[in-house]
Protein backbone atom coordinates (compact mmCIF):
# COMPACT_ATOMS: atom_id res chain seq x y z
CA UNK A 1 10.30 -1.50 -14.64
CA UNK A 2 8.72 -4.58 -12.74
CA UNK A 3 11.00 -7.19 -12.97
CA UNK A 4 11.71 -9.99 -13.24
CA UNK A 5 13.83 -7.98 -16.04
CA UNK A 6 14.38 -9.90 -18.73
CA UNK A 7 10.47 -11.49 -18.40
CA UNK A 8 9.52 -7.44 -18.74
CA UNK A 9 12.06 -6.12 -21.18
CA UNK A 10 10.87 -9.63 -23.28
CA UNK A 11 7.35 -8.45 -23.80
CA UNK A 12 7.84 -4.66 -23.69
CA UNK A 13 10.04 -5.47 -26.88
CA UNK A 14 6.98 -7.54 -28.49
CA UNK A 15 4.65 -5.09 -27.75
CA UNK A 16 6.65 -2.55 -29.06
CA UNK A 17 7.73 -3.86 -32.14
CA UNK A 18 3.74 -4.89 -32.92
CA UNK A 19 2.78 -1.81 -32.42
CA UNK A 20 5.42 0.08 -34.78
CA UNK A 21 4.24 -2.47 -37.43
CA UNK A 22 1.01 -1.32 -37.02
CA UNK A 23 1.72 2.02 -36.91
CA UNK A 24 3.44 1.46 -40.22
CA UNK A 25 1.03 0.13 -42.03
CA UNK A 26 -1.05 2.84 -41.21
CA UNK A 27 1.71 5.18 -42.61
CA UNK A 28 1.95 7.07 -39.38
CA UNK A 29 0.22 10.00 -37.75
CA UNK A 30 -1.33 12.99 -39.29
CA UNK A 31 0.41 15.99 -38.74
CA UNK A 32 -0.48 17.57 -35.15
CA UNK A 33 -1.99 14.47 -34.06
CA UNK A 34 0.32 12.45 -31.90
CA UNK A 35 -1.79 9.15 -31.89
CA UNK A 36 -2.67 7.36 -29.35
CA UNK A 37 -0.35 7.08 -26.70
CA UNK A 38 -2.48 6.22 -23.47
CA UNK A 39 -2.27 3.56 -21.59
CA UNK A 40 -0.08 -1.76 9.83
CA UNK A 41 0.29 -1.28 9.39
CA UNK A 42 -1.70 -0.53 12.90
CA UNK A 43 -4.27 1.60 13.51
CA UNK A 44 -2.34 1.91 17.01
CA UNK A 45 1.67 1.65 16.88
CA UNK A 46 4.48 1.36 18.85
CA UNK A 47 4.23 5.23 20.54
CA UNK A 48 6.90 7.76 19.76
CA UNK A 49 7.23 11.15 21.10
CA UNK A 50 7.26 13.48 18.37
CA UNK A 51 10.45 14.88 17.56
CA UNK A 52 11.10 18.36 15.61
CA UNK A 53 9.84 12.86 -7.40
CA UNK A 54 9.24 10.72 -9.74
CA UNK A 55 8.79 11.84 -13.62
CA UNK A 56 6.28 14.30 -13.67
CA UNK A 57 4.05 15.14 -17.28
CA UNK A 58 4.09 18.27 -18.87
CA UNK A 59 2.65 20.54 -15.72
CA UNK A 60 4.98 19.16 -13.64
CA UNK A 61 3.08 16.78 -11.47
CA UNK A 62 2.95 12.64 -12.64
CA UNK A 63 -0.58 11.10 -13.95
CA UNK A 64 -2.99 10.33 -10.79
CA UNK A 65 -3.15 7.28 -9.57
CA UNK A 66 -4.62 4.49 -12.01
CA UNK A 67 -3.62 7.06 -14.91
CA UNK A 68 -2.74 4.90 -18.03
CA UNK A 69 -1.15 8.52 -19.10
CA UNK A 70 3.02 7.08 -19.77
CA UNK A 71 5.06 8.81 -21.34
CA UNK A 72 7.57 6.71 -22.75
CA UNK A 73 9.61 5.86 -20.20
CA UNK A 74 11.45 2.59 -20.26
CA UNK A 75 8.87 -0.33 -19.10
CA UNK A 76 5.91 1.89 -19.16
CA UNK A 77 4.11 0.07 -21.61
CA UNK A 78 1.04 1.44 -23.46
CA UNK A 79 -2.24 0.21 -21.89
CA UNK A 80 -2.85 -2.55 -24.52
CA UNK A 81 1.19 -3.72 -23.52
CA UNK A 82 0.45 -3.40 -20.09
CA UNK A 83 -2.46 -5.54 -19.79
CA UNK A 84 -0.80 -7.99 -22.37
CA UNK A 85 2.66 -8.12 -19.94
CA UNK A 86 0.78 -8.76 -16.95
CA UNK A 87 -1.37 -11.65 -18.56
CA UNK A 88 1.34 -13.01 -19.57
CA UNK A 89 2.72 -12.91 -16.20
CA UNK A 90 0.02 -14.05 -14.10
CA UNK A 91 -0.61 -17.07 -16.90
CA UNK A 92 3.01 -18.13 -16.06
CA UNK A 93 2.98 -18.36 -12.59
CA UNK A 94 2.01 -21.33 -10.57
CA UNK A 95 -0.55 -21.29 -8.28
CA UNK A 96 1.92 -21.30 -4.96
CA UNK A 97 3.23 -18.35 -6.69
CA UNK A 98 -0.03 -16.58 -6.97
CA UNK A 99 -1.03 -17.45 -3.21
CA UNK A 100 2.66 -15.78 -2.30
CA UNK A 101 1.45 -12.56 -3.89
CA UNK A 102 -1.88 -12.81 -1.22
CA UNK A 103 0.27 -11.91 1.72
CA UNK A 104 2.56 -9.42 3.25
CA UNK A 105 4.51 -10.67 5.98
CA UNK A 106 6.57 -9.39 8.54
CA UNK A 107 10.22 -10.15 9.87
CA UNK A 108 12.28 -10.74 12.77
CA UNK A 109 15.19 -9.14 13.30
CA UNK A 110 17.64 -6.65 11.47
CA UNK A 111 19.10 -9.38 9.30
CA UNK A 112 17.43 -12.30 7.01
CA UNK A 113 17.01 -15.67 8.59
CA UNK A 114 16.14 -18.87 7.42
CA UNK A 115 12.73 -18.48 7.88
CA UNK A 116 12.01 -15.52 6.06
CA UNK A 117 14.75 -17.14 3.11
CA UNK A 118 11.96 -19.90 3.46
CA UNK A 119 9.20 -17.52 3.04
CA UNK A 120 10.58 -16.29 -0.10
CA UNK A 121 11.89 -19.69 -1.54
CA UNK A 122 9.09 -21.99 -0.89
CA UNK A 123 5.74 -19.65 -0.51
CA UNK A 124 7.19 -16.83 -2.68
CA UNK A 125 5.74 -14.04 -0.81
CA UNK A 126 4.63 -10.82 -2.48
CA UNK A 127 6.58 -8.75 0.02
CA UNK A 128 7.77 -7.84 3.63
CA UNK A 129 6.50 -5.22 6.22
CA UNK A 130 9.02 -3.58 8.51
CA UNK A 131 8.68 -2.49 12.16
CA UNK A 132 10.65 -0.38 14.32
CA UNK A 133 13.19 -3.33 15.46
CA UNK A 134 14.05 -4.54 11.85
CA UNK A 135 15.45 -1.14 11.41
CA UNK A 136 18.50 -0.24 13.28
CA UNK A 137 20.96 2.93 10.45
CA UNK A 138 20.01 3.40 7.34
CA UNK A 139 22.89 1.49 6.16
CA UNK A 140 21.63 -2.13 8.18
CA UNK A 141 17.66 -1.20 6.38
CA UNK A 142 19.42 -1.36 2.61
CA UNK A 143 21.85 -4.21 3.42
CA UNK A 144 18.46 -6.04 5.00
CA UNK A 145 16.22 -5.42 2.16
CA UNK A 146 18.81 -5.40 -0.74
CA UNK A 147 19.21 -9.07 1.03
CA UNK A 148 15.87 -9.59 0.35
CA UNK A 149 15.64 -8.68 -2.87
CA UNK A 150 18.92 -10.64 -3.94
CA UNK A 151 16.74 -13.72 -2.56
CA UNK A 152 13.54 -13.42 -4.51
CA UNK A 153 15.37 -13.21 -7.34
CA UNK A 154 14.49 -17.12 -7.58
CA UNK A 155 10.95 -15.49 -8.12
CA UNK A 156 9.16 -13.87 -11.06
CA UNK A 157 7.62 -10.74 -9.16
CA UNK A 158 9.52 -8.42 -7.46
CA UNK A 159 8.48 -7.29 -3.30
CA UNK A 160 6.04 -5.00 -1.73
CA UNK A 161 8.79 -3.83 0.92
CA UNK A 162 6.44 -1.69 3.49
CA UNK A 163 6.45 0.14 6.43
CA UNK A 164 4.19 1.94 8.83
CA UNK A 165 5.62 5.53 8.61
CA UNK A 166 3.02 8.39 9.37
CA UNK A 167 4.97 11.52 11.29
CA UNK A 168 4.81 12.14 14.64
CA UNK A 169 4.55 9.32 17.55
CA UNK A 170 4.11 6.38 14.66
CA UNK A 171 7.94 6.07 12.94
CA UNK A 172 10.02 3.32 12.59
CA UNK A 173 13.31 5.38 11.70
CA UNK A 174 15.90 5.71 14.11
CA UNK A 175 17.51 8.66 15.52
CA UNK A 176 19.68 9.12 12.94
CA UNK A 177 16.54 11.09 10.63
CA UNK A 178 15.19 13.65 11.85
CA UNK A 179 11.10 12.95 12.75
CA UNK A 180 8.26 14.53 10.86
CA UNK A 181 5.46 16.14 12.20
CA UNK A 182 2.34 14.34 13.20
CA UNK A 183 -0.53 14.60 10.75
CA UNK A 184 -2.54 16.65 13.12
CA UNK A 185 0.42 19.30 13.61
CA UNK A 186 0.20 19.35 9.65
CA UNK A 187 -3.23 19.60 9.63
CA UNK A 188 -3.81 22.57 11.41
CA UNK A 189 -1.57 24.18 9.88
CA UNK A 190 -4.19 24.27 7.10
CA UNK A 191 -1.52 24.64 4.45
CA UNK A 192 -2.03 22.07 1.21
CA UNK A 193 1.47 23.09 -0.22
CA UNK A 194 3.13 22.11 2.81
CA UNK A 195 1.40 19.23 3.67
CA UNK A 196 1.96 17.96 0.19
CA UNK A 197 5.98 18.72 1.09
CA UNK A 198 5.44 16.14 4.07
CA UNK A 199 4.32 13.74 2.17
CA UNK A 200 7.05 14.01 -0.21
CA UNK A 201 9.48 13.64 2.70
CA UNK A 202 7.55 10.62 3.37
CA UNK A 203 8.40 8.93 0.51
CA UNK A 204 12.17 10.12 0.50
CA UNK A 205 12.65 8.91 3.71
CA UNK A 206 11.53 4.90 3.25
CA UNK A 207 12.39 5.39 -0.87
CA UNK A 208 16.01 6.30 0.25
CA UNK A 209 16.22 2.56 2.21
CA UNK A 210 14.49 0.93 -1.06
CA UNK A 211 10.84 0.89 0.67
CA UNK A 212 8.28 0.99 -2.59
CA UNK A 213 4.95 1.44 0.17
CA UNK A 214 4.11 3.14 3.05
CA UNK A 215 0.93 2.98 4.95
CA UNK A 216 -0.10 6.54 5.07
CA UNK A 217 -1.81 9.01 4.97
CA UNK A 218 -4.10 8.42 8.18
CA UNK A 219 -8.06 9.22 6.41
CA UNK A 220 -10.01 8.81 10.31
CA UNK A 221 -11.73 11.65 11.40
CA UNK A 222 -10.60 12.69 15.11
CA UNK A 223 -14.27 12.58 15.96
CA UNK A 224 -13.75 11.06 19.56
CA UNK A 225 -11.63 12.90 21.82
CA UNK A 226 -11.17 9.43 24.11
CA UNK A 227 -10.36 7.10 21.11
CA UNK A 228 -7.08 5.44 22.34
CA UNK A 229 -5.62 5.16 19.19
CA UNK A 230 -6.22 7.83 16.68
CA UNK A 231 -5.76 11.33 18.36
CA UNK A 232 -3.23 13.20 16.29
CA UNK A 233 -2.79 10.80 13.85
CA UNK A 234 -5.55 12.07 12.21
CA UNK A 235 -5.06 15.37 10.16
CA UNK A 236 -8.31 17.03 11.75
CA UNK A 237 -11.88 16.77 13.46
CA UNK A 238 -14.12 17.67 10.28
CA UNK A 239 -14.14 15.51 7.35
CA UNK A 240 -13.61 18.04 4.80
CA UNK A 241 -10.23 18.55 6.75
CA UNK A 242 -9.06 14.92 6.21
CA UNK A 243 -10.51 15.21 3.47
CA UNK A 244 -7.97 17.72 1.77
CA UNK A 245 -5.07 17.35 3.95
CA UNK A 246 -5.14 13.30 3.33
CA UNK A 247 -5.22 13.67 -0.07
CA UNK A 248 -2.40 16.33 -0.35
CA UNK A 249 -0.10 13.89 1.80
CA UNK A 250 -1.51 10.94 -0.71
CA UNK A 251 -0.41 13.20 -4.25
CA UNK A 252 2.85 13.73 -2.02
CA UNK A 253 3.92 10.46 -1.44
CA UNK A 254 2.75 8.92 -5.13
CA UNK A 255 4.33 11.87 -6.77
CA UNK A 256 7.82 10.96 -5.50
CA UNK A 257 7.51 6.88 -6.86
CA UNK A 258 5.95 5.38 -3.36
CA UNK A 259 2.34 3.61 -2.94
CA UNK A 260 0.54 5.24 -0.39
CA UNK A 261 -1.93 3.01 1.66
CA UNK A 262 -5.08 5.10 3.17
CA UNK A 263 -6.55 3.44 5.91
CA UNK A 264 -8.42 2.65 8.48
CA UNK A 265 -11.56 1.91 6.01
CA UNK A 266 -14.45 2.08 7.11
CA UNK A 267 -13.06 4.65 9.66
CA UNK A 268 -11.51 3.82 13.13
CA UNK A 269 -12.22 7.30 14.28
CA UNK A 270 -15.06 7.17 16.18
CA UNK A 271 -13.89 4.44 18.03
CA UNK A 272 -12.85 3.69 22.13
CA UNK A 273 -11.37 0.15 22.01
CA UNK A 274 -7.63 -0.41 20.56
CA UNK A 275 -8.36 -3.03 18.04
CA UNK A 276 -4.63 -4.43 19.01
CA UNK A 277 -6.89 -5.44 22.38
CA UNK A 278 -10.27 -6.15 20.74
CA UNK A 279 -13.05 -5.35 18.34
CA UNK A 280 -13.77 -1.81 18.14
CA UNK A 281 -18.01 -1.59 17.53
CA UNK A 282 -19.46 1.49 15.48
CA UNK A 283 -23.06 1.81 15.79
CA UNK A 284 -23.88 4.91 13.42
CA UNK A 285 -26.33 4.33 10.96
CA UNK A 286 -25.39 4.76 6.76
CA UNK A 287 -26.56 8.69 6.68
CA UNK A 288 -24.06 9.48 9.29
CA UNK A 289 -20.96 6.89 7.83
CA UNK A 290 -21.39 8.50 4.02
CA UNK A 291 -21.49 12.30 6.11
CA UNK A 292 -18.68 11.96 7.80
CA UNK A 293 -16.47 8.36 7.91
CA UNK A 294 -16.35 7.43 4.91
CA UNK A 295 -16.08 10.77 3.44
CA UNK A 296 -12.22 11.01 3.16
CA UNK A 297 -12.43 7.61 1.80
CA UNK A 298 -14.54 8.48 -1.19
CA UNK A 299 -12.94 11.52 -1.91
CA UNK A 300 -9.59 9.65 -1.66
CA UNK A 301 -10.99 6.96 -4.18
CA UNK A 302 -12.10 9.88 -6.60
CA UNK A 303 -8.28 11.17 -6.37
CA UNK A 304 -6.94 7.99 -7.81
CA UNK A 305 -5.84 6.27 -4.90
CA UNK A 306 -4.25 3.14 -5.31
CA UNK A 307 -4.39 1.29 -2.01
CA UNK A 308 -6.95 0.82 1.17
CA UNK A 309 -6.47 -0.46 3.89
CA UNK A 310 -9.36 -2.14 5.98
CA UNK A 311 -9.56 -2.26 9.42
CA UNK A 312 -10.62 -4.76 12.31
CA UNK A 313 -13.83 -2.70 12.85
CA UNK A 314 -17.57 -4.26 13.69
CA UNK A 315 -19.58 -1.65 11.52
CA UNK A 316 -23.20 -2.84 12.59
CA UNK A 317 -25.25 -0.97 10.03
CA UNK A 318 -23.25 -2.88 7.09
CA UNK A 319 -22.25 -5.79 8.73
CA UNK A 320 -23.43 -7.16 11.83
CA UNK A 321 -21.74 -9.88 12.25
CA UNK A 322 -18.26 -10.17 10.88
CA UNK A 323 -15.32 -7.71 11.06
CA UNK A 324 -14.65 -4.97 8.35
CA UNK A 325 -11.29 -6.50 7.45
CA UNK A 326 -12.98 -10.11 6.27
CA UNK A 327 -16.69 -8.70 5.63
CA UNK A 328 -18.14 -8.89 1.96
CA UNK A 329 -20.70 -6.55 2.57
CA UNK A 330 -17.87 -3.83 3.97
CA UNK A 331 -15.07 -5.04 1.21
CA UNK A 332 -17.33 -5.91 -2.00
CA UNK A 333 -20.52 -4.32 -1.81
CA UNK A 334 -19.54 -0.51 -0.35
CA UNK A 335 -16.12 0.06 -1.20
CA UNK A 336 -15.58 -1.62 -4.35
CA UNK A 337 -19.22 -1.22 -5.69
CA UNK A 338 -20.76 1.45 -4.00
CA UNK A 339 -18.05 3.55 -4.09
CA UNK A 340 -16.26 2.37 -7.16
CA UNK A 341 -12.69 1.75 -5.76
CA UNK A 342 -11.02 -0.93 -8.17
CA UNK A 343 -7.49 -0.53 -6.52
CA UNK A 344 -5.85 -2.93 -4.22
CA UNK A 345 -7.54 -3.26 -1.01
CA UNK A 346 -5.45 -4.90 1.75
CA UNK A 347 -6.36 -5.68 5.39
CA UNK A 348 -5.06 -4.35 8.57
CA UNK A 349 -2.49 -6.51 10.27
CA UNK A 350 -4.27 -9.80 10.96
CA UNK A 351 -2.17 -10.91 13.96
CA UNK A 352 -3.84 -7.98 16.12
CA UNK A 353 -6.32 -9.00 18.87
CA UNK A 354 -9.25 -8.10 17.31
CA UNK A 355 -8.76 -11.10 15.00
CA UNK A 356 -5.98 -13.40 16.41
CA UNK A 357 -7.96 -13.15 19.88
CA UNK A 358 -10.83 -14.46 18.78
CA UNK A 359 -11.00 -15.86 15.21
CA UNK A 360 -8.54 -18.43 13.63
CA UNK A 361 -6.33 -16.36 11.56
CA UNK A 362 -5.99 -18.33 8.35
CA UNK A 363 -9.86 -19.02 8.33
CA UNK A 364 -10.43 -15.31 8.65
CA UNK A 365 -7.65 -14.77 5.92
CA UNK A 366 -9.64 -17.04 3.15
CA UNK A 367 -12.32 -15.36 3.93
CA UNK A 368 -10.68 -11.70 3.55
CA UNK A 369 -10.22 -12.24 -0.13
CA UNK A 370 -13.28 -14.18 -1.01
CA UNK A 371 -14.71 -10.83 0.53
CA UNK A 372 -12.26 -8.48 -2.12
CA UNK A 373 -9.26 -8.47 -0.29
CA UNK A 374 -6.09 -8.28 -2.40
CA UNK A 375 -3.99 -8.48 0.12
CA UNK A 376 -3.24 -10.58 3.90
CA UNK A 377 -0.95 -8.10 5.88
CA UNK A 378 0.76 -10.62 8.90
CA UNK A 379 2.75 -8.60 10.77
CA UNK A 380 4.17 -10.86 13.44
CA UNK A 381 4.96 -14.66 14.22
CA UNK A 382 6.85 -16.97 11.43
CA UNK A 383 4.02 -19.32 12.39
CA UNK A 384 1.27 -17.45 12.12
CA UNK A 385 2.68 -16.44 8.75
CA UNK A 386 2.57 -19.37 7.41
CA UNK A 387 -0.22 -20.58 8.57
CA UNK A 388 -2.19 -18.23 6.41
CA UNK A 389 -0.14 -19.30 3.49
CA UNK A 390 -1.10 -22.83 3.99
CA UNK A 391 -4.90 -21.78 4.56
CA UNK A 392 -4.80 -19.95 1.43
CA UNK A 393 -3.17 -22.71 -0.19
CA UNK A 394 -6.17 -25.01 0.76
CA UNK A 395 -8.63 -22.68 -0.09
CA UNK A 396 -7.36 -22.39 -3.45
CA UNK A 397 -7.16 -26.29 -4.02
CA UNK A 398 -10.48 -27.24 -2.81
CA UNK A 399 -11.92 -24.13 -4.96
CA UNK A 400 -13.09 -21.98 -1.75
CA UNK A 401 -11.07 -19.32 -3.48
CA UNK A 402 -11.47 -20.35 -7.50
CA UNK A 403 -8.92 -19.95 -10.11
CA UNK A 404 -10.60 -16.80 -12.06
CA UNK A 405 -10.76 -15.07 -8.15
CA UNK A 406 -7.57 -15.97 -7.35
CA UNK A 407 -6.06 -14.68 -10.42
CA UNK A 408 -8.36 -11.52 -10.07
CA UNK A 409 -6.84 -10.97 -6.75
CA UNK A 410 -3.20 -11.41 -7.75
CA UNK A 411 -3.82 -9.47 -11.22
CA UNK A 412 -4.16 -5.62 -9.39
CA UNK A 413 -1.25 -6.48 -7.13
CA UNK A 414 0.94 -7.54 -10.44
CA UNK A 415 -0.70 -4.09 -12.47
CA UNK A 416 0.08 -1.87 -8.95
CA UNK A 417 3.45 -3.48 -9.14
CA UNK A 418 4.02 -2.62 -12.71
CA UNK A 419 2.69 0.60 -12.56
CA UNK A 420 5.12 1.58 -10.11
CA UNK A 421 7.84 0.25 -11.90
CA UNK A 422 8.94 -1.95 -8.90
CA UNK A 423 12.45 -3.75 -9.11
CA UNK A 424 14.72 -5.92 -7.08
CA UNK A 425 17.60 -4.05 -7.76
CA UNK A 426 20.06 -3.58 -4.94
CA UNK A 427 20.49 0.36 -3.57
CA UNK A 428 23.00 2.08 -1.77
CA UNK A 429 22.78 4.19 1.51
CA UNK A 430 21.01 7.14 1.17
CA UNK A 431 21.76 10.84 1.88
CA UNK A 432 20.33 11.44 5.46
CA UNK A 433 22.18 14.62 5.89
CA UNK A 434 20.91 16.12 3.36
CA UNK A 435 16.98 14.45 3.39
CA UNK A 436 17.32 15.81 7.63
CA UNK A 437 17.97 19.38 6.35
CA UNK A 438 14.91 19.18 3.95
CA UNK A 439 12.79 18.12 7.05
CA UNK A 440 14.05 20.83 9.13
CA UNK A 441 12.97 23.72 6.68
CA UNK A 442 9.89 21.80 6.62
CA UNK A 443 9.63 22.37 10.58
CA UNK A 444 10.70 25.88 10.17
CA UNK A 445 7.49 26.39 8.12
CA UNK A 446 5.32 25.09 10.92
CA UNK A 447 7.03 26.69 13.98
């Protein structure tokens, strides 16, 4: 259940205990009706060579993402319960709390400092990304982030802990797990069952450390054979291709209890600049973006996905002028009204060059979720990190960001949060023997 436990278990008793006393009072169900019951991340990464479930309903798979369908499991609260918990919630926090929720930061080293003890302390960040040198055994990764979680426990929301972890050349596991397969090995392949099992693995693999969100699946189209950063990344060259094989690796990674992030929106496909360097520019017109970019995207949305990611992209037939990743026309207008997403949308990592080389990062953070943004992903520098915080801060003050945003923002972060019944409970080391043997029958299936 999202904790902080006792705030949780407080309300879900309340709830509860209303609702029996209604129930009572209307003397119960009739008979055969049960009632009502419903409710980095990079687009380029450090470069690898490739290397060879959570309660489900009745039919065996869980409720899409953004079901209200639980089942009474402890802490899934009816929908009336949950909206009730996480009002009361976000109405207790402070607004330094709220701000902490805005960002995702990253970390240095494989143990916690001071600084990131500060982070959590004073700015009470919403959560921690992880890169390939935070992560050294699986034992070091739970000891790190069961460190981290025994710190925020002087907060009332427990962490997004969240890691760029794809297949192929972009992993942050050591040698110690055997790698998975790169999307586009998966994807031709042209097997859904399969490619569902991968993303299962997915989430076993960071779960098994006590990561609650991966950025994955990959939704660009390999539509440009000299993009430097895609390639086989991407699960194929036609959009009904990512299409299908995204959104099997999506169902795959929710279905075993982790938040899958689909990115790069608008789509970083058709691109030839490594927006690590600079601004990628995409000059197709809106016929040609709903045909074949965005495509994945809305068919992801329609599958009840829960997070996007948006890139450092200049898409000049929505927005001219200002990057995808802090653009209202991009953030607002297409993806959340045109195409009806009203999940958490978070930004690609805002310390890359196409934004840190160029644009003052906090500015360009305040004006990320005045645009929609839910999230501030800062993958790198302590300073940089807080920087944002403090711009945020300042926004929200002055009333740049005001209150009934602010709290709009942090409210589908605290409902994602709930939904995936988050908690700062310590874990022990996982089972890489046997997760590695799992993988390998996996390979055996695509040799």
């Amino acid at each position: 259940m999202l904790k902080r436990e006792t705030k949780w278990m407080c309300l879900t008793m309340l709830v509860v205990i209303l609702l029996l006393a209604v129930a009572g009072c209307r003397g119960g169900a009739e008979p055969g009706n049960p009632g009502d019951n419903g409710q980095g991340a990079s687009p380029s990464e450090e470069i690898q060579e490739p290397q060879t479930s959570s309660p489900a309903d009745e039919d065996g798979t869980p409720p899409p993402s953004g079901s209200t369908d639980n089942k009474g499991e402890e802490g899934n609260l009816p929908e009336d319960g949950t909206d009730e918990a996480v009002t009361e919630l976000l109405n207790s926090m402070t607004v330094k709390e709220k701000i902490g929720q805005l960002v995702l930061v990253g970390i240095e080293g494989t143990t916690m400092d001071d600084t990131s003890r500060r982070l959590l302390k004073d700015y009470h960040v919403g959560g921690f990304i992880f890169f390939k040198d935070n992560i050294e055994n699986a034992q070091q990764s739970v000891d790190l982030l069961n460190e981290l979680k025994k710190a925020n426990a002087v907060n009332p929301v427990p962490l997004w802990l969240s890691i760029d972890e794809e297949g192929g050349r972009v992993t942050r596991f050591p040698d110690e797990y055997v790698k998975l397969p790169s999307s586009g090995k998966i994807g031709r392949s042209d097997d859904l069952t399969l490619t569902k099992q991968v993303g299962g693995l997915i989430a076993q693999k960071v779960s098994g450390v006590g990561i609650n969100m991966v950025f994955a699946p990959v939704l660009d189209i390999d539509s440009n054979p000299d993009n430097p950063v895609i390639g086989d990344r991407s699960f194929g060259t036609t959009a009904e291709a990512v299409s299908t094989q995204g959104i099997a690796s999506m169902k795959g990674i929710q279905e075993n209890g982790v938040v899958p992030v689909v990115k790069h929106f608008p789509g970083h496909g058709d691109t030839s600049v490594d927006s690590h360097l600079g601004l990628p520019v995409v000059d197709h017109d809106l016929k040609r973006l709903h045909e074949l970019e965005l495509a994945p995207f809305q068919q992801a949305i329609d599958e009840g996905a829960d997070v996007v990611m948006v890139a450092h992209l200049l898409m000049k037939s929505i927005d001219p002028d200002t990057p995808s990743s802090y653009s209202k026309p991009v953030i607002n207008d297409l993806l959340r009204e045109e195409m009806g997403f009203k999940g958490v949308v978070i930004t690609d990592d805002m310390t890359m060059g196409a934004i840190s080389g160029s644009t003052d990062v906090g500015e360009a953070s305040v004006k990320s979720v005045v645009a929609g943004s839910n999230m501030i992903l800062i993958g790198h520098e302590y300073a940089l990190e807080e920087a944002v915080i403090q711009a945020l801060t300042e926004a929200a003050h002055s009333g740049v960001i005001p209150e009934e945003m602010l709290n709009d923002r942090v409210r589908a972060t605290l409902e994602l949060k709930h939904k995936y019944q988050l908690s700062d409970e310590p874990l022990k080391a996982p089972d890489v023997k046997s997760l590695n043997q799992e993988t390998k029958a996996v390979l055996d299936q695509l040799k």
